[in-house]
C-alpha atoms as a PDB file:
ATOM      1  CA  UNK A   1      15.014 -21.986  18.909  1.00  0.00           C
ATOM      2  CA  UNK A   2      17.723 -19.268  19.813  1.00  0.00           C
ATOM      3  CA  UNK A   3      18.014 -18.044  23.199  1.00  0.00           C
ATOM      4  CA  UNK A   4      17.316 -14.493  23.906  1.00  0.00           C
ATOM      5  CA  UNK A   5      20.034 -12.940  26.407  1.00  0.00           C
ATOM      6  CA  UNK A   6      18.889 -10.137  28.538  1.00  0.00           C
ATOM      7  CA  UNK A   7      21.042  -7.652  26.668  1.00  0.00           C
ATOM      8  CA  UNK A   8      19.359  -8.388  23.506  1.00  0.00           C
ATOM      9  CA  UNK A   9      17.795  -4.981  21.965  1.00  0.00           C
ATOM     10  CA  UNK A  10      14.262  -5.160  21.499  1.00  0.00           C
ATOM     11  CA  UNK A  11      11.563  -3.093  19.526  1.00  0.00           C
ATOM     12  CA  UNK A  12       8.758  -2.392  20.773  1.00  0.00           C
ATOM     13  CA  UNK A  13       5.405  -1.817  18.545  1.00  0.00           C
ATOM     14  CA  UNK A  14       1.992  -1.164  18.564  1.00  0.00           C
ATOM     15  CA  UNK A  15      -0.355  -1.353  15.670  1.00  0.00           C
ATOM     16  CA  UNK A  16      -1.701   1.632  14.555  1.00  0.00           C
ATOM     17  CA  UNK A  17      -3.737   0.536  11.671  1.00  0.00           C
ATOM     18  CA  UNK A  18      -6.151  -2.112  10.734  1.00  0.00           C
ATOM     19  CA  UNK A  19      -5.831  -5.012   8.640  1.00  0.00           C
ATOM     20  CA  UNK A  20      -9.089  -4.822   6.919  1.00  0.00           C
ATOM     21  CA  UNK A  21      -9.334  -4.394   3.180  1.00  0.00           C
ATOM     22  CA  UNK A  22      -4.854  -5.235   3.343  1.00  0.00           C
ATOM     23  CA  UNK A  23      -3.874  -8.278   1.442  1.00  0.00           C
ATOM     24  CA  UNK A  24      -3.907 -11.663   3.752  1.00  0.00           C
ATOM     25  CA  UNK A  25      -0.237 -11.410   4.313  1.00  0.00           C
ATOM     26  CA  UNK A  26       0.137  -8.344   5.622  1.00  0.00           C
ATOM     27  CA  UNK A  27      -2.396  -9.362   8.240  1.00  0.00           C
ATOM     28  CA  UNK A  28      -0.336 -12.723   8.768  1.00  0.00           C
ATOM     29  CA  UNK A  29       2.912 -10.493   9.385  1.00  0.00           C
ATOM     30  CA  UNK A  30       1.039  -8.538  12.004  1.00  0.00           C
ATOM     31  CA  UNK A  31       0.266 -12.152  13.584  1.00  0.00           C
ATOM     32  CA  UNK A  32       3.246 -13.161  13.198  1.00  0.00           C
ATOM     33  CA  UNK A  33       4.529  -9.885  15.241  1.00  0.00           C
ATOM     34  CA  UNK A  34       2.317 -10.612  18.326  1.00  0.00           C
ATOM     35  CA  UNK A  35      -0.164  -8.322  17.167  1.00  0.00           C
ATOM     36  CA  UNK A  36      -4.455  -8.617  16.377  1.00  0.00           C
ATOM     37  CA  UNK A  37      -5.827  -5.611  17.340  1.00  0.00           C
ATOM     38  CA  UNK A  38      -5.608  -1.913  17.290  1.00  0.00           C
ATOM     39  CA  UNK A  39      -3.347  -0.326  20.124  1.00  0.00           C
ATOM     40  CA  UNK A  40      -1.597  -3.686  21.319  1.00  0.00           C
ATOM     41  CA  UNK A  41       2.200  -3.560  21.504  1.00  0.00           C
ATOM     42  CA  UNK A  42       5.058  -5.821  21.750  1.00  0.00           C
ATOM     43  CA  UNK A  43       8.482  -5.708  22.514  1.00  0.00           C
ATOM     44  CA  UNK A  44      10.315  -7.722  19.361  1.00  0.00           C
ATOM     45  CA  UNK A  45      14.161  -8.919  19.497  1.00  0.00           C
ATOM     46  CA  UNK A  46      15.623  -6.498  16.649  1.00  0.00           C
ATOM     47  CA  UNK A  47      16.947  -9.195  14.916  1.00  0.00           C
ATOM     48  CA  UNK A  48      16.854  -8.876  10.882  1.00  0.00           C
ATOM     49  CA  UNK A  49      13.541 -11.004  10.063  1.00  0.00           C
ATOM     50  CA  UNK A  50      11.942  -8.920  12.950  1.00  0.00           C
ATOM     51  CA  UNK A  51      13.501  -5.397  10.638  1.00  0.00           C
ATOM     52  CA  UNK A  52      11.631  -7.181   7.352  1.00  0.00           C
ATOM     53  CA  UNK A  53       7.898  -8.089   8.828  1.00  0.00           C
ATOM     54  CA  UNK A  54       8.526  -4.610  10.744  1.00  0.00           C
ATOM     55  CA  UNK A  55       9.108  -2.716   6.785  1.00  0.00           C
ATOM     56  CA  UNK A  56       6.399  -5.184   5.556  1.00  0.00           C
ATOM     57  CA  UNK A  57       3.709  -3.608   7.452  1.00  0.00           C
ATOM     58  CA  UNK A  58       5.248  -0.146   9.079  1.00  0.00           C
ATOM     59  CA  UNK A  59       2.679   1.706   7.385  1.00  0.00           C
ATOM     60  CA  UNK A  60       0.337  -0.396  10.012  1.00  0.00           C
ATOM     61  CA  UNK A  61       2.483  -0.022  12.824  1.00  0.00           C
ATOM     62  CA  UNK A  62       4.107   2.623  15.019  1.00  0.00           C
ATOM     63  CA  UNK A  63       7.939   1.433  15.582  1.00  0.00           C
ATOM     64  CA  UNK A  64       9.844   2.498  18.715  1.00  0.00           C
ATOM     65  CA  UNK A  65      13.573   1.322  19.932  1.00  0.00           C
ATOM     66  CA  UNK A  66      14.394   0.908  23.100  1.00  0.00           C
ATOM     67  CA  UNK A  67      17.747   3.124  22.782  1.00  0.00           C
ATOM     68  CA  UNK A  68      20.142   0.822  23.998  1.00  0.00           C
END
């Protein structure tokens, strides 16, 4: 596994939506984010399979950099 440095940029976000009724791998993208219920956030390394799961599901998610 790669080592995170502590100037990586991060992303944090919450879920917004629910998975219910969404097909089973948009709910396994949300997992795989950190994320299983409504209004819990994370703080994701922006790294470019982070960016794709993040597009996968945005429409379940509110998305918010950390500006650095």
């Amino acid at each position: 596994m790669a080592k995170t440095s502590k100037t990586a940029k991060t992303i944090k976000v919450t879920q917004t939506g629910s998975p219910i009724g969404r097909p089973a791998d948009q709910e396994r993208t949300l997992i795989s984010l950190g994320l299983n219920k409504l209004w819990r956030s994370r703080e994701v390394t922006d790294t470019p399979a982070n960016r794709g799961r993040i597009r996968k599901v945005e429409h379940l998610l509110r998305v918010e950099s950390d500006g650095a």
